[in-house]
Protein backbone atom coordinates (compact mmCIF):
# COMPACT_ATOMS: atom_id res chain seq x y z
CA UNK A 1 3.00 7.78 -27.23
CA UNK A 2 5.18 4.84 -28.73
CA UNK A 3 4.26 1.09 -28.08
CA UNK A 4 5.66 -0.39 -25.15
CA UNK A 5 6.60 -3.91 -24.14
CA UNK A 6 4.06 -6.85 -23.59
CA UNK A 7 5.12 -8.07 -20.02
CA UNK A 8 3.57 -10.79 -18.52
CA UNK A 9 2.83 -11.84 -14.80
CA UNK A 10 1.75 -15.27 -13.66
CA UNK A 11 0.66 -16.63 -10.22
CA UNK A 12 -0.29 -19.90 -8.42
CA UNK A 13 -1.01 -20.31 -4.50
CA UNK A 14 0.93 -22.56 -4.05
CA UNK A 15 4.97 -24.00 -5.05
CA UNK A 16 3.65 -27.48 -5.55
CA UNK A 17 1.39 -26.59 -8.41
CA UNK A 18 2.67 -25.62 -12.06
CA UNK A 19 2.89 -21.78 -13.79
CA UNK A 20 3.28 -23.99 -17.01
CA UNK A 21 0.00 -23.41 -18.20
CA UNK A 22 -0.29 -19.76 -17.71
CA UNK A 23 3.50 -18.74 -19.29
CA UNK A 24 2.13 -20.75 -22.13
CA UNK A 25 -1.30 -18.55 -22.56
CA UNK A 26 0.77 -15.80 -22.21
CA UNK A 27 3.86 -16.91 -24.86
CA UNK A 28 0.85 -17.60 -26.99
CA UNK A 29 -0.66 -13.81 -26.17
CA UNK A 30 2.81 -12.57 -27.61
CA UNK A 31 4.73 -12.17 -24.39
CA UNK A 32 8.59 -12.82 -24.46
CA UNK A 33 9.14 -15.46 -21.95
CA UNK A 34 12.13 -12.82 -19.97
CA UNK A 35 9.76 -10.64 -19.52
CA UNK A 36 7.18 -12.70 -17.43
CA UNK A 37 7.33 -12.22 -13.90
CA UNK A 38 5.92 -15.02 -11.46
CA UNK A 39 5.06 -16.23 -7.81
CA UNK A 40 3.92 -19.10 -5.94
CA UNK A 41 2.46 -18.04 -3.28
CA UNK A 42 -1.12 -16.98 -2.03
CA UNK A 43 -2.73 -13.97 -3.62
CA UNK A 44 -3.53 -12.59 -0.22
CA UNK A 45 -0.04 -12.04 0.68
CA UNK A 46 1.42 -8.27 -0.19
CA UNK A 47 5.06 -9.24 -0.56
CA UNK A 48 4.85 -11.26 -3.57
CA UNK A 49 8.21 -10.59 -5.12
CA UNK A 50 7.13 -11.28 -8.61
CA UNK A 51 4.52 -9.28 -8.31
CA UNK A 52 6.84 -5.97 -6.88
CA UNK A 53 9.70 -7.04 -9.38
CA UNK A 54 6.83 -6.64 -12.35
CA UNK A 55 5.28 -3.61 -10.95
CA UNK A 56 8.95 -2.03 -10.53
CA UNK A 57 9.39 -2.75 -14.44
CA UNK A 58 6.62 -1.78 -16.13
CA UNK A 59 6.52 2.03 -17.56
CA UNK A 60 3.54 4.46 -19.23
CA UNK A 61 2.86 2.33 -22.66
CA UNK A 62 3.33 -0.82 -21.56
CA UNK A 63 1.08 -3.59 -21.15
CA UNK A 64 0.47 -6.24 -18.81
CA UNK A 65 -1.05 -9.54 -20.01
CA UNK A 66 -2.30 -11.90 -16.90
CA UNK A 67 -4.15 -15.22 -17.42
CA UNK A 68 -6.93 -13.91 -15.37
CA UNK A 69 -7.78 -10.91 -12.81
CA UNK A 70 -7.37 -13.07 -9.86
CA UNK A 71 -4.27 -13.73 -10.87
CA UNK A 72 -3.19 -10.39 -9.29
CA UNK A 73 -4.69 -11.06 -5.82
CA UNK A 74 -7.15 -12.77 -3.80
CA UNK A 75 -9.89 -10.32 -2.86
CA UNK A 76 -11.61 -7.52 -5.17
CA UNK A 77 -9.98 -4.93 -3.47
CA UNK A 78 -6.53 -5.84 -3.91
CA UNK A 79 -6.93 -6.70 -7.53
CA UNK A 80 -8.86 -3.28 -7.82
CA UNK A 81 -5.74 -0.81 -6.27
CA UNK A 82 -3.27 -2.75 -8.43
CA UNK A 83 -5.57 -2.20 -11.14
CA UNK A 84 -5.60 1.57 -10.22
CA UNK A 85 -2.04 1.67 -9.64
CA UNK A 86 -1.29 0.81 -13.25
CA UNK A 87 -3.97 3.01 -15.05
CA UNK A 88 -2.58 6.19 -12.91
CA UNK A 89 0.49 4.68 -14.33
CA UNK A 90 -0.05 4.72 -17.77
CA UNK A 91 0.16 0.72 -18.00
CA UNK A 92 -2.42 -1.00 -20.27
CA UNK A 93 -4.06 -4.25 -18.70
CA UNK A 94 -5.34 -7.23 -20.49
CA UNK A 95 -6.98 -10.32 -19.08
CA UNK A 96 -7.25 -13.29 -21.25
CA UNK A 97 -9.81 -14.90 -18.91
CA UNK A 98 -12.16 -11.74 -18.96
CA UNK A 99 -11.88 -10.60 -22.64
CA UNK A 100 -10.85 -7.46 -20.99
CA UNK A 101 -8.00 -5.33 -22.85
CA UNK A 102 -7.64 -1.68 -21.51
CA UNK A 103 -6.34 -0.44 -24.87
CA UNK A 104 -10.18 -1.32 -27.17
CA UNK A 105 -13.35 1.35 -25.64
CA UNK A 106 -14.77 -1.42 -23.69
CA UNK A 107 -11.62 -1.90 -21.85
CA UNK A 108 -11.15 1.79 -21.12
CA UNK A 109 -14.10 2.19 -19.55
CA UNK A 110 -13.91 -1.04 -17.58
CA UNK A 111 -10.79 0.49 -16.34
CA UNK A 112 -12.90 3.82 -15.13
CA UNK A 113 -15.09 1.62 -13.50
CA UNK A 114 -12.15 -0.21 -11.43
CA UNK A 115 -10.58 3.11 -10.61
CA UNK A 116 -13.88 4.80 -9.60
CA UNK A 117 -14.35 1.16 -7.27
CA UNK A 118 -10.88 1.97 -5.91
CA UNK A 119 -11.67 5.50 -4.96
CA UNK A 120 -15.30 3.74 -3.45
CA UNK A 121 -13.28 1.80 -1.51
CA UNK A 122 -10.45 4.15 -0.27
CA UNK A 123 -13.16 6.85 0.74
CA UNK A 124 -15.12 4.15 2.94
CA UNK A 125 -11.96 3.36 4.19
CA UNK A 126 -11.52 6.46 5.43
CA UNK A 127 -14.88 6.76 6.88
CA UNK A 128 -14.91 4.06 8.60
CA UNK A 129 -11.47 4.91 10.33
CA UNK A 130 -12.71 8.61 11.43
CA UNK A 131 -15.47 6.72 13.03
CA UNK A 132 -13.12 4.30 14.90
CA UNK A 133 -11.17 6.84 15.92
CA UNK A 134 -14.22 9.55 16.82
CA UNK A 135 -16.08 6.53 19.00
CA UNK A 136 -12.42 6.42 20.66
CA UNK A 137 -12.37 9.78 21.78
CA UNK A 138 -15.72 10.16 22.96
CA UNK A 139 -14.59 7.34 25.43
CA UNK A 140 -11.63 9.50 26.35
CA UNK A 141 -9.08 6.36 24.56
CA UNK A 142 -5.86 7.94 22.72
CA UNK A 143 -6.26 7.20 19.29
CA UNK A 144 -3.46 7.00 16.54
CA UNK A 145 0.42 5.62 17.49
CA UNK A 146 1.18 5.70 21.00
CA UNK A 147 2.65 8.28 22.57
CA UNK A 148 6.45 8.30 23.26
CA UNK A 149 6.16 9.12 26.47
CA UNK A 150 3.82 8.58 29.32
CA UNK A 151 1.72 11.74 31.22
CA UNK A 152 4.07 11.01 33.97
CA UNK A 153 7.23 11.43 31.96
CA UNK A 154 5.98 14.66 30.24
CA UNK A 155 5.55 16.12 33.86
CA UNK A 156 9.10 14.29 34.79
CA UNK A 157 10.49 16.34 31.51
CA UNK A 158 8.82 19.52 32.28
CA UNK A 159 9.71 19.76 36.33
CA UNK A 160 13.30 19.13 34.96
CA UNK A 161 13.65 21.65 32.32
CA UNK A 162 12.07 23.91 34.60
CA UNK A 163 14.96 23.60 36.91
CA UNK A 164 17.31 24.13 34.12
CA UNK A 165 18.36 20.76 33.15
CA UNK A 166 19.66 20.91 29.54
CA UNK A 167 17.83 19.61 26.67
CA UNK A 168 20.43 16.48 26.71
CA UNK A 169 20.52 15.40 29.59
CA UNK A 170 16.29 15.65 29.92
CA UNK A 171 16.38 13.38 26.69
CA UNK A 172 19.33 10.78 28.40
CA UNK A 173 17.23 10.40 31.12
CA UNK A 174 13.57 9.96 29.60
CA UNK A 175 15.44 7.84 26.62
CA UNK A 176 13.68 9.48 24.07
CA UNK A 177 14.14 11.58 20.55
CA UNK A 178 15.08 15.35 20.75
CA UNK A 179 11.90 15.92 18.71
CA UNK A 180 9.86 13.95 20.93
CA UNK A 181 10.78 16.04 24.08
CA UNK A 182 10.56 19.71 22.69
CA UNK A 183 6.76 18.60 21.18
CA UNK A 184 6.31 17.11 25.19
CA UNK A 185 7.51 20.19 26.04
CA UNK A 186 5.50 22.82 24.29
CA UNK A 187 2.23 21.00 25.10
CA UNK A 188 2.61 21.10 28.84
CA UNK A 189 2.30 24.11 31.08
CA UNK A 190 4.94 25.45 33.15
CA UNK A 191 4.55 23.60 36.23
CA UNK A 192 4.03 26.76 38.64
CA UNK A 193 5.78 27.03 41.79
């Protein structure tokens, strides 16, 4: 694999205080100064421009110097899927704060230890949701997005298309996709006369 570019992101929370400090580390780390990407803004926030512009740039070989980990978001598990994101990725990640450099053994398997956290966290994730969502329908809620159309519509849609109104003129009246109507459709009996 051939050596990549050093690319270098910087972040502060907020626009009145300075990225000076951090471009400098990173000048100092051997990053050319057009190819470090910055925002000021709060590392909580998902649509940090810098941030997407960087992640948009970077290829397999590359690697990304930051100041320090929390420089690429506020809580563990933010920092953790970025982390993850770039490994899968083929990026290299080094922290000057940490001592942590993804390309030496020690970095490498600090980096299996983030993405094995990420998969943690996705897979609790996950668990947690199912439970949500199984509590929901034991209490006989609807879970998931809401449904396009109401009980009374689906019986509306039905009682029409069982006096043979078209397809189109079913959807003009109930306002709603073609999709939408033909799943309505399938999953209601014939209304019986």
């Amino acid at each position: 694999m051939s050596t990549g570019h050093l690319v270098g992101y910087a972040r502060v929370s907020t626009k009145r205080q300075s990225l000076d400090q951090q471009i400098d580390a990173l000048q100092r780390a051997g990053v050319s100064l057009d190819r470090i990407y910055t925002d000021k803004m709060s590392g909580k926030r998902d649509d940090r421009a810098g941030l997407a512009e960087m992640m948009r740039y970077v290829r397999e070989g590359d690697t990304l110097v930051i100041v320090a980990l929390d420089r690429l978001g506020r809580s563990l598990s933010g920092i953790i899927r970025t982390l993850a994101e770039l490994t899968e990725r083929g990026v290299m990640v080094k922290s000057l704060r940490e001592g942590i450099d993804y390309s030496t053994p020690t970095g490498k398997m600090v980096a299996g230890i983030f993405a094995s956290l990420a998969e943690y966290e996705h897979t609790l994730i996950n668990e947690r949701a199912e439970a949500a969502r199984e509590a929901a329908r034991d209490r006989g809620k609807h879970t998931g997005r809401p449904r396009a159309l109401t009980s009374d519509q689906v019986r509306q849609a039905r009682a029409l298309r069982d006096a043979g109104e078209s397809i189109a003129e079913i959807q003009k009246t109930l306002n709603c996709a073609r999709s939408t109507l033909y799943r309505a459709l399938n999953d209601t009996p014939p209304v019986e006369a």
